[in-house]
Protein backbone atom coordinates (compact mmCIF):
# COMPACT_ATOMS: atom_id res chain seq x y z
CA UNK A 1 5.84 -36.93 -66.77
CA UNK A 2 3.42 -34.83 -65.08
CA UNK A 3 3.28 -32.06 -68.54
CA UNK A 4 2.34 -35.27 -70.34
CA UNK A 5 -0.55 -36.45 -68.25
CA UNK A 6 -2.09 -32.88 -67.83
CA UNK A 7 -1.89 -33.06 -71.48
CA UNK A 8 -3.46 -36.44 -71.15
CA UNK A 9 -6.00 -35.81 -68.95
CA UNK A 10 -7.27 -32.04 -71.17
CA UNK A 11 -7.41 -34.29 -74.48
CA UNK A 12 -9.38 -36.90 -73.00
CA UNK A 13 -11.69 -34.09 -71.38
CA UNK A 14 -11.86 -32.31 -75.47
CA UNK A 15 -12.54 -35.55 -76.79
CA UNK A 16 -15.43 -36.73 -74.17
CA UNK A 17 -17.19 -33.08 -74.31
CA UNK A 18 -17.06 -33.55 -78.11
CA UNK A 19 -19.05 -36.93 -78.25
CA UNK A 20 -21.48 -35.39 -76.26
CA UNK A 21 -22.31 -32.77 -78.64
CA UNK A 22 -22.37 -35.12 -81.06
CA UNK A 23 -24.94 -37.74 -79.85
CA UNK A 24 -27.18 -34.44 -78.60
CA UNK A 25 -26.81 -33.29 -82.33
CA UNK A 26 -28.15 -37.47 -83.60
CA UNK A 27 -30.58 -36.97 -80.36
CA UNK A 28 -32.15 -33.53 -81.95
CA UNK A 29 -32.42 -35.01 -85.74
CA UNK A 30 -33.77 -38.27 -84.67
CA UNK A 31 -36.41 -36.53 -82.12
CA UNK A 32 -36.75 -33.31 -84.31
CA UNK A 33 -35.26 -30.18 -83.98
CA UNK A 34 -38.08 -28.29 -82.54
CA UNK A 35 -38.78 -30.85 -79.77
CA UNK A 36 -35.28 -30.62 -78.92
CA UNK A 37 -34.70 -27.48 -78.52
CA UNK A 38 -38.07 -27.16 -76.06
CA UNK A 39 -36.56 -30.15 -73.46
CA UNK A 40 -32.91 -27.98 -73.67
CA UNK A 41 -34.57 -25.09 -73.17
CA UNK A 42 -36.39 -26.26 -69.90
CA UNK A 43 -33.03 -27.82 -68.78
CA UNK A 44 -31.11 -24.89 -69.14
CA UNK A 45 -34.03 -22.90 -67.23
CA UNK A 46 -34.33 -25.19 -64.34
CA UNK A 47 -30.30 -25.08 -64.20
CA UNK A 48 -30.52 -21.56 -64.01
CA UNK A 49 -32.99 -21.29 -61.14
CA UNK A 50 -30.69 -24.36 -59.33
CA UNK A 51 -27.41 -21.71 -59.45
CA UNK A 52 -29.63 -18.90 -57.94
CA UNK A 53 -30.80 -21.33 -54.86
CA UNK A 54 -27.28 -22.65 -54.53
CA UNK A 55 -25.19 -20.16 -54.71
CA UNK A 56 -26.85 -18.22 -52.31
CA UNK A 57 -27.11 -21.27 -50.19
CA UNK A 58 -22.85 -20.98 -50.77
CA UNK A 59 -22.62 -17.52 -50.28
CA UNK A 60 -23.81 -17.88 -46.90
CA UNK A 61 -22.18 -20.94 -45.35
CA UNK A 62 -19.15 -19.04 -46.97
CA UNK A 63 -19.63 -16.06 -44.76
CA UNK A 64 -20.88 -18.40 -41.85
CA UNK A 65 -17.33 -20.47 -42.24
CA UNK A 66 -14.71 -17.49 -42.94
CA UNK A 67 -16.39 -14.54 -40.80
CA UNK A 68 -14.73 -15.25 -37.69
CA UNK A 69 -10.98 -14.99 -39.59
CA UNK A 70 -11.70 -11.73 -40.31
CA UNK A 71 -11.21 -8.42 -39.61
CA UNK A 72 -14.58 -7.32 -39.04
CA UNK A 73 -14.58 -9.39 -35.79
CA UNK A 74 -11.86 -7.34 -34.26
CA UNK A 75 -12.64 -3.36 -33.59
CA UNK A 76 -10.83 -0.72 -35.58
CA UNK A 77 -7.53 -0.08 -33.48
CA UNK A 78 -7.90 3.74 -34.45
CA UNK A 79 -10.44 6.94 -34.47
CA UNK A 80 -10.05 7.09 -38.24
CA UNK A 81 -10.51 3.36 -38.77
CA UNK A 82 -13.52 3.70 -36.97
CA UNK A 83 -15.18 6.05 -39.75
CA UNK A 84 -13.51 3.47 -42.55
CA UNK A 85 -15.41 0.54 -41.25
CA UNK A 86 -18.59 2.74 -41.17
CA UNK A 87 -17.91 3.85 -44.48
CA UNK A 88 -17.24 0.41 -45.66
CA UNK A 89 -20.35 -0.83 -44.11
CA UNK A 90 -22.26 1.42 -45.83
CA UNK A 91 -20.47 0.18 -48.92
CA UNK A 92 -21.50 -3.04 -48.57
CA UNK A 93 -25.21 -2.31 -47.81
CA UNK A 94 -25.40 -0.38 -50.78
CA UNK A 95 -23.57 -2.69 -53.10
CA UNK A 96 -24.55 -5.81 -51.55
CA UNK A 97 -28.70 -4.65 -52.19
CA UNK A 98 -28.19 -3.89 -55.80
CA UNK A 99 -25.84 -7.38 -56.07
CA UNK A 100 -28.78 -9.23 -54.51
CA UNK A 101 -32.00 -7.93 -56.35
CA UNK A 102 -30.13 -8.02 -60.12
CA UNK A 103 -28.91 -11.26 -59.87
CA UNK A 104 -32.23 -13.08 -58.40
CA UNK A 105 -34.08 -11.11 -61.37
CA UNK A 106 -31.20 -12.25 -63.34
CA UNK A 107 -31.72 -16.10 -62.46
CA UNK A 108 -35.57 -15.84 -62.13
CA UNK A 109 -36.41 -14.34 -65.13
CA UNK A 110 -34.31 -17.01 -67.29
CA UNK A 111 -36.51 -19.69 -65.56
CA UNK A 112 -40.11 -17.60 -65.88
CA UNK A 113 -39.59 -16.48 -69.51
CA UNK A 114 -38.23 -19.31 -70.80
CA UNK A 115 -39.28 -20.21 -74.39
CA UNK A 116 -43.11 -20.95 -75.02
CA UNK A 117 -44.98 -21.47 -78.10
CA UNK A 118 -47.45 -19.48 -76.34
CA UNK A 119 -45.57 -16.20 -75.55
CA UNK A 120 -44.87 -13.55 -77.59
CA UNK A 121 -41.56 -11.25 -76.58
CA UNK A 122 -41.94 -7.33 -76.42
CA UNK A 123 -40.00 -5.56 -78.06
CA UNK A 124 -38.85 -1.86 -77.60
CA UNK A 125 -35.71 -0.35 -78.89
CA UNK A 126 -35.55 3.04 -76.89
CA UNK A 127 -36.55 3.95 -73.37
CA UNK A 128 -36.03 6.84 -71.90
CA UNK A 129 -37.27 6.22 -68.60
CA UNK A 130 -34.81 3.40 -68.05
CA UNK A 131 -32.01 5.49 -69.31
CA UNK A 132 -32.82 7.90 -66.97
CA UNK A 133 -33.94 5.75 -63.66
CA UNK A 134 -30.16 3.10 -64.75
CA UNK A 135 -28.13 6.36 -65.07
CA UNK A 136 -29.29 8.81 -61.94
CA UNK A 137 -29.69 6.66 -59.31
CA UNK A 138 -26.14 4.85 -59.24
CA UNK A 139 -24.87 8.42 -60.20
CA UNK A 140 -26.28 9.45 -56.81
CA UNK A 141 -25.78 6.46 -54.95
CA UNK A 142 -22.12 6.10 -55.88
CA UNK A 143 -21.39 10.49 -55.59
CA UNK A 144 -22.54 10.15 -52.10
CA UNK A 145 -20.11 6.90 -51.62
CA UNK A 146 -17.07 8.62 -53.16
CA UNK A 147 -18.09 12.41 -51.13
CA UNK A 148 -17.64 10.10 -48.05
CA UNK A 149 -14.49 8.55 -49.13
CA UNK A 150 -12.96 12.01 -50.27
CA UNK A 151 -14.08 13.53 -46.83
CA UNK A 152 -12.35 10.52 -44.63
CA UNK A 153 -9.38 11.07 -46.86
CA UNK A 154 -8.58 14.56 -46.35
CA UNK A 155 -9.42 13.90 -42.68
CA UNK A 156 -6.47 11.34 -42.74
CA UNK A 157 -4.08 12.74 -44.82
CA UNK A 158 -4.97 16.55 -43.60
CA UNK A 159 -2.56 18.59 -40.45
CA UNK A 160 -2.14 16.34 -37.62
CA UNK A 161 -2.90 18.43 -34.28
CA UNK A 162 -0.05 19.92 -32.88
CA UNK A 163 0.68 17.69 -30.01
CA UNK A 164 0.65 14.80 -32.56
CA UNK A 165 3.95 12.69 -31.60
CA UNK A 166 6.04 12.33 -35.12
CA UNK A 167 7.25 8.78 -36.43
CA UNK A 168 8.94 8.58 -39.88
CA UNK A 169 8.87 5.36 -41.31
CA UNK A 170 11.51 4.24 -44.33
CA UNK A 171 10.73 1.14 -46.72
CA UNK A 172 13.43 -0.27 -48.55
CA UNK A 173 13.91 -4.09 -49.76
CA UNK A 174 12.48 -5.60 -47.83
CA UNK A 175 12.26 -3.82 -44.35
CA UNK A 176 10.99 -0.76 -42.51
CA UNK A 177 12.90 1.80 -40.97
CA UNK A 178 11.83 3.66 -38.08
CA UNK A 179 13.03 7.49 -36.83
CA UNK A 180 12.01 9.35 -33.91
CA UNK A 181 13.02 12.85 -33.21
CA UNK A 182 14.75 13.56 -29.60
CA UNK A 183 13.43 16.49 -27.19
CA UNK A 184 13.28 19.39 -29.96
CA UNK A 185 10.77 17.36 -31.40
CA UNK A 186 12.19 17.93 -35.11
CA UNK A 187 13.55 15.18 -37.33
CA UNK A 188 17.10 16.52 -38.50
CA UNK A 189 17.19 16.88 -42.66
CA UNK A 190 18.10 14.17 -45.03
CA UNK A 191 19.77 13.73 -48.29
CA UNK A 192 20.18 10.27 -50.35
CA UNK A 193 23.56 11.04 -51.33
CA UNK A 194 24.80 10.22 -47.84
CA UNK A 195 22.74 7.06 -47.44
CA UNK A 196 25.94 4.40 -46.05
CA UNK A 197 24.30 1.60 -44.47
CA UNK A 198 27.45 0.20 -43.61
CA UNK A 199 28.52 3.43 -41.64
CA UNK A 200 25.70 3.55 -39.82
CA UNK A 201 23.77 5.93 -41.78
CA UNK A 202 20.86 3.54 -43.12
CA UNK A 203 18.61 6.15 -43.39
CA UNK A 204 21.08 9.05 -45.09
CA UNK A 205 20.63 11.98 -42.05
CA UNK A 206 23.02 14.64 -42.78
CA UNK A 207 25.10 14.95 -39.33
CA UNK A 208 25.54 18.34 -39.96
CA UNK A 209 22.21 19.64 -38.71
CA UNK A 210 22.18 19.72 -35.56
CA UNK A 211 18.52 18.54 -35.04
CA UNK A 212 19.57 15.21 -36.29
CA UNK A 213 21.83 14.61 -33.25
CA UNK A 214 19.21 13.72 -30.67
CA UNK A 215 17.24 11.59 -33.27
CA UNK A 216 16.56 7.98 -32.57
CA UNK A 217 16.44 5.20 -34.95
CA UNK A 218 14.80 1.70 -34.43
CA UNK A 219 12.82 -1.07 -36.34
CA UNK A 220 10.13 -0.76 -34.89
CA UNK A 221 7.00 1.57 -34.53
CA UNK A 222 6.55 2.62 -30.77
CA UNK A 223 3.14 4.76 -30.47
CA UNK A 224 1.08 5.88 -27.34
CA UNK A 225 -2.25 5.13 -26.95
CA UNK A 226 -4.78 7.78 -27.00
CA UNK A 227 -2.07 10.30 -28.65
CA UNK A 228 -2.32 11.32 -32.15
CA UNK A 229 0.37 10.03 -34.54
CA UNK A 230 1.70 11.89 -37.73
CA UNK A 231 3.78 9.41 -39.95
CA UNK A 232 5.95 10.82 -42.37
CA UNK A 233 6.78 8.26 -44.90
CA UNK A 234 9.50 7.39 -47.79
CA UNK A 235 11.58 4.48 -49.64
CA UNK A 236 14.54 4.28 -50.80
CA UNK A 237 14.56 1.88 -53.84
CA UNK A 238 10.89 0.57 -55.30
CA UNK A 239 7.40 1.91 -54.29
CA UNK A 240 5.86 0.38 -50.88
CA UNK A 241 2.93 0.54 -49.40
CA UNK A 242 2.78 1.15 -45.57
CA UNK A 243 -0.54 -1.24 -44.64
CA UNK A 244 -1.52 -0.85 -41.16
CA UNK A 245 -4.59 -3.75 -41.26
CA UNK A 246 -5.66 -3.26 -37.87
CA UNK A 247 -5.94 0.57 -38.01
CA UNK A 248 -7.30 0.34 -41.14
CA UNK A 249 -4.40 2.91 -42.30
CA UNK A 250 -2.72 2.71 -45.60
CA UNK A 251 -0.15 4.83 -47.82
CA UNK A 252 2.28 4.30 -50.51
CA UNK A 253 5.90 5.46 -50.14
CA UNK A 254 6.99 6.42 -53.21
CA UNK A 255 10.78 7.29 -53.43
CA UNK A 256 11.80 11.05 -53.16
CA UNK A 257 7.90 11.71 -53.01
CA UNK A 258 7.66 12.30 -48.65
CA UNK A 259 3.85 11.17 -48.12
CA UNK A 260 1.92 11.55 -44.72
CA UNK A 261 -1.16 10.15 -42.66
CA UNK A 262 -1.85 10.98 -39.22
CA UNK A 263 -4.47 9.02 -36.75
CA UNK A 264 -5.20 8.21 -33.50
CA UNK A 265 -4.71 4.42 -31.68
CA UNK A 266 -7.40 3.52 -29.79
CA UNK A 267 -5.90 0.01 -27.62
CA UNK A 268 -2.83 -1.25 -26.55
CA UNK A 269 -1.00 -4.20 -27.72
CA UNK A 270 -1.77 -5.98 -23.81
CA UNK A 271 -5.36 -4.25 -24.51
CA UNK A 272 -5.67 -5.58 -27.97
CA UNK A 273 -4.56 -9.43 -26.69
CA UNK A 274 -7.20 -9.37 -24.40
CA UNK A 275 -9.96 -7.78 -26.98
CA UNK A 276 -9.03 -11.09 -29.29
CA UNK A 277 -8.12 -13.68 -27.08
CA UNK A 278 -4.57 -14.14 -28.33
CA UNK A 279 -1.44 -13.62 -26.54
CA UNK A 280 0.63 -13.70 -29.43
CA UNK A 281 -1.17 -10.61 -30.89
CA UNK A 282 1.01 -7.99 -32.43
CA UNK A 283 0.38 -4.87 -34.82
CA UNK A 284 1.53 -4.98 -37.96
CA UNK A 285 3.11 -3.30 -40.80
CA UNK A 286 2.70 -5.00 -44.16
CA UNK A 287 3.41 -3.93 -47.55
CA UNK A 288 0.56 -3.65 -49.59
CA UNK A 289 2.33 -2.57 -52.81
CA UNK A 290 4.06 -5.33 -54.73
CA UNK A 291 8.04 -4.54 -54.58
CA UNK A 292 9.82 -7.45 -55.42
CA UNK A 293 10.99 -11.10 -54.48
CA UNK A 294 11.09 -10.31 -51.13
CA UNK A 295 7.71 -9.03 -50.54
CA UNK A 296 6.11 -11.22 -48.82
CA UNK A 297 8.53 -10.83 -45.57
CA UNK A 298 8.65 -7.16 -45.75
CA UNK A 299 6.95 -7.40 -42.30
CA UNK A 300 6.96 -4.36 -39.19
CA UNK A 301 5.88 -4.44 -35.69
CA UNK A 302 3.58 -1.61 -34.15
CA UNK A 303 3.57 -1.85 -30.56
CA UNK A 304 1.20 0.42 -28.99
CA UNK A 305 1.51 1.59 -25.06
CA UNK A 306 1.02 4.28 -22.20
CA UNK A 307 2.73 6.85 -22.25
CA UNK A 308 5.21 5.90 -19.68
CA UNK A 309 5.73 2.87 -21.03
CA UNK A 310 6.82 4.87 -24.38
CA UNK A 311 9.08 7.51 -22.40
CA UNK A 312 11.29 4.32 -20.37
CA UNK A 313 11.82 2.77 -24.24
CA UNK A 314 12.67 6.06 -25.35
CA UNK A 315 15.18 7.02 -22.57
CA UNK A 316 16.84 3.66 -23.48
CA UNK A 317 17.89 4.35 -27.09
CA UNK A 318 20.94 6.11 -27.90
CA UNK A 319 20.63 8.69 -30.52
CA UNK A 320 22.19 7.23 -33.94
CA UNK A 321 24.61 10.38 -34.16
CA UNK A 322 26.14 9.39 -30.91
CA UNK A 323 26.13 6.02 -32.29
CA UNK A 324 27.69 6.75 -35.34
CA UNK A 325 30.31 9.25 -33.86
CA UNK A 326 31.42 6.63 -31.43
CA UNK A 327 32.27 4.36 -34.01
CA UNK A 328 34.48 6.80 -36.09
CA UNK A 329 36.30 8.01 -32.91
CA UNK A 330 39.86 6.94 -32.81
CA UNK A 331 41.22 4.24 -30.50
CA UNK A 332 44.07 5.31 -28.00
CA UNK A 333 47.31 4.67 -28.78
CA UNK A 334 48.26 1.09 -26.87
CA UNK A 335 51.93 2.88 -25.96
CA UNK A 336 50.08 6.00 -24.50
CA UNK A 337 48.09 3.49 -22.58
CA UNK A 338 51.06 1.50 -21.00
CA UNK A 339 52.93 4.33 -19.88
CA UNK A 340 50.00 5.99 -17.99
CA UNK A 341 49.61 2.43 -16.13
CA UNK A 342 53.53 2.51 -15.52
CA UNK A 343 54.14 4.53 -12.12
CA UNK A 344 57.19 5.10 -10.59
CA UNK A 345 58.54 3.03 -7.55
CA UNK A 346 57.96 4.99 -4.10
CA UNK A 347 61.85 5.35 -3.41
CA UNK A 348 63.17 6.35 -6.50
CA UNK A 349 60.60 9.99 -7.02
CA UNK A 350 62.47 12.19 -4.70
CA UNK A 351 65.50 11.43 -6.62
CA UNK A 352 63.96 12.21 -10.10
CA UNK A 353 62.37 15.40 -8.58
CA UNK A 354 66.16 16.52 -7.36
CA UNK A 355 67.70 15.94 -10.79
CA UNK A 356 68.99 18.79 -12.81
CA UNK A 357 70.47 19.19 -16.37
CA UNK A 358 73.84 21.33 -16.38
């Protein structure tokens, strides 16, 4: 019922719009041509200038509405995000300029040079001035733009200092996997083929290195504030896209393909709360790369605190081999049990000590 009055509704809409052109075609025969295409002509001008006035006059109850909800309110949450924002400011200057002087010549011009019987249009078919003035200056403008973006990028992606703590963070459909290495400080190797979820080996970590055995595996991102951070990153199924908003921070993990970013967070969680008013904030992972039906809850939590704070949730955490081994350890026998509770009455052990076999 609904197909057939959207249907309904477009034919009417076709058949309406057609009339009109119609009685505007009788309109321009019975007036004359010329005289009719003059009064358009001034329409469509004044139309034009109208859009210029009001959509600016949008553009910035837009921004005056919707400014607050963003991002830009709330302070990069890292030293790198810092540099993005400036970088994207500069962006926007830049951009926003050009965007704002081409499209009020745009709009003014088709209202001043509107048609006129007493106007005559110049014509030129070559220019090399404007060929060269259209082509060198974005070239410049936009080299310097990207030579920013390339230096923040190698900056990001670049050796993390050596006291950077290590975090390696796992995508799969649809959730994030976190791994921490114990006090060695080295994650113990990998290798897909042992990947059995249901054994407790999520995350495939070959048991047989020994630096795996004091790793420690959660689902969610524990970081100290004011200490670098080196994320090592992978999936296991699709591509992902580890999206830290609030740090400004993103990566793709790309399965079998280990990619890295390293950066420094700037507030705690409690800080962060108190920076936006909200006691319900929380960090958080997203994934920016579209990876299926479940994408939209492939959600992580980053929670950011002293150091101290960082070394009690640490200490708490069993290591996943321990875990694991545990598990596949095998019960005692229930007979073996009841005869080690079964002791022998008082009276009757001097007698079995003074037995003998002949």
């Amino acid at each position: 019922m609904t197909g057939i009055l959207i249907t309904s509704i477009l034919a009417l809409a076709f058949i309406v719009i057609f009339q009109i052109a119609k009685a505007s075609e009788y309109v321009s025969v019975l007036k004359g041509e010329e005289k009719a295409f003059q009064q358009s002509n001034r329409i469509n001008a004044f139309l034009f200038l109208s859009f210029l006035v009001l959509g600016l006059v949008g553009a910035w109850w837009c921004n005056k509405l919707f400014y607050g909800k963003t991002l830009f309110v709330q302070p990069a949450a890292s030293d790198h995000g810092e540099k993005i924002d400036n970088m994207l400011w500069l962006t926007l200057a830049v951009t926003g300029l050009v965007f704002f002087i081409t499209q009020i010549l745009l709009f003014w011009f088709a209202y001043k040079y509107q048609y006129s019987e007493k106007r005559k249009a110049h014509f030129f078919a070559h220019s090399n001035k404007l060929e060269l003035i259209w082509t060198v200056v974005p070239a410049i403008f936009l080299t310097v733009l990207v030579g920013l973006g390339l230096y923040y990028w190698f900056g990001i992606t670049g050796p993390a200092p050596k006291d950077a703590q290590l975090v390696e963070i796992t995508g799969k459909q649809f959730n994030w996997l976190m791994r921490y290495p114990g006090k060695d400080g080295v994650l113990g190797r990998k290798n897909y083929r042992l990947t059995d979820a249901s054994n407790g080996n999520a995350l495939g970590v070959d048991w047989e290195d020994g630096s795996s055995h004091d790793d420690i595996e959660s689902t969610e991102m524990h970081l100290v504030v004011g200490k670098p951070v080196q994320l090592v990153i992978n999936a296991q199924d699709v591509i992902h896209d580890v999206g830290l908003v609030h740090f400004r921070m993103k990566m793709d993990a790309v399965p079998g393909i280990p990619t890295t970013m390293w950066f420094t967070p700037k507030y705690t969680t409690a800080q962060m709360k108190e920076i936006t008013g909200n006691k319900d904030f929380v960090y958080e992972i997203s994934c920016d790369q579209m990876c299926g039906s479940g994408h939209y809850s492939m959600r992580g939590i980053v929670i950011v605190e002293t150091q101290e704070e960082y070394d009690r949730w640490i200490s708490g955490i069993k290591p996943q081999y321990k875990t694991v081994m545990e598990a596949k350890a095998p019960a005692a026998s229930p007979a073996a049990d009841t005869l080690k509770s079964v002791s022998m009455p008082p009276a009757a052990k001097p007698l079995a000590q003074n037995l003998t076999v002949k």
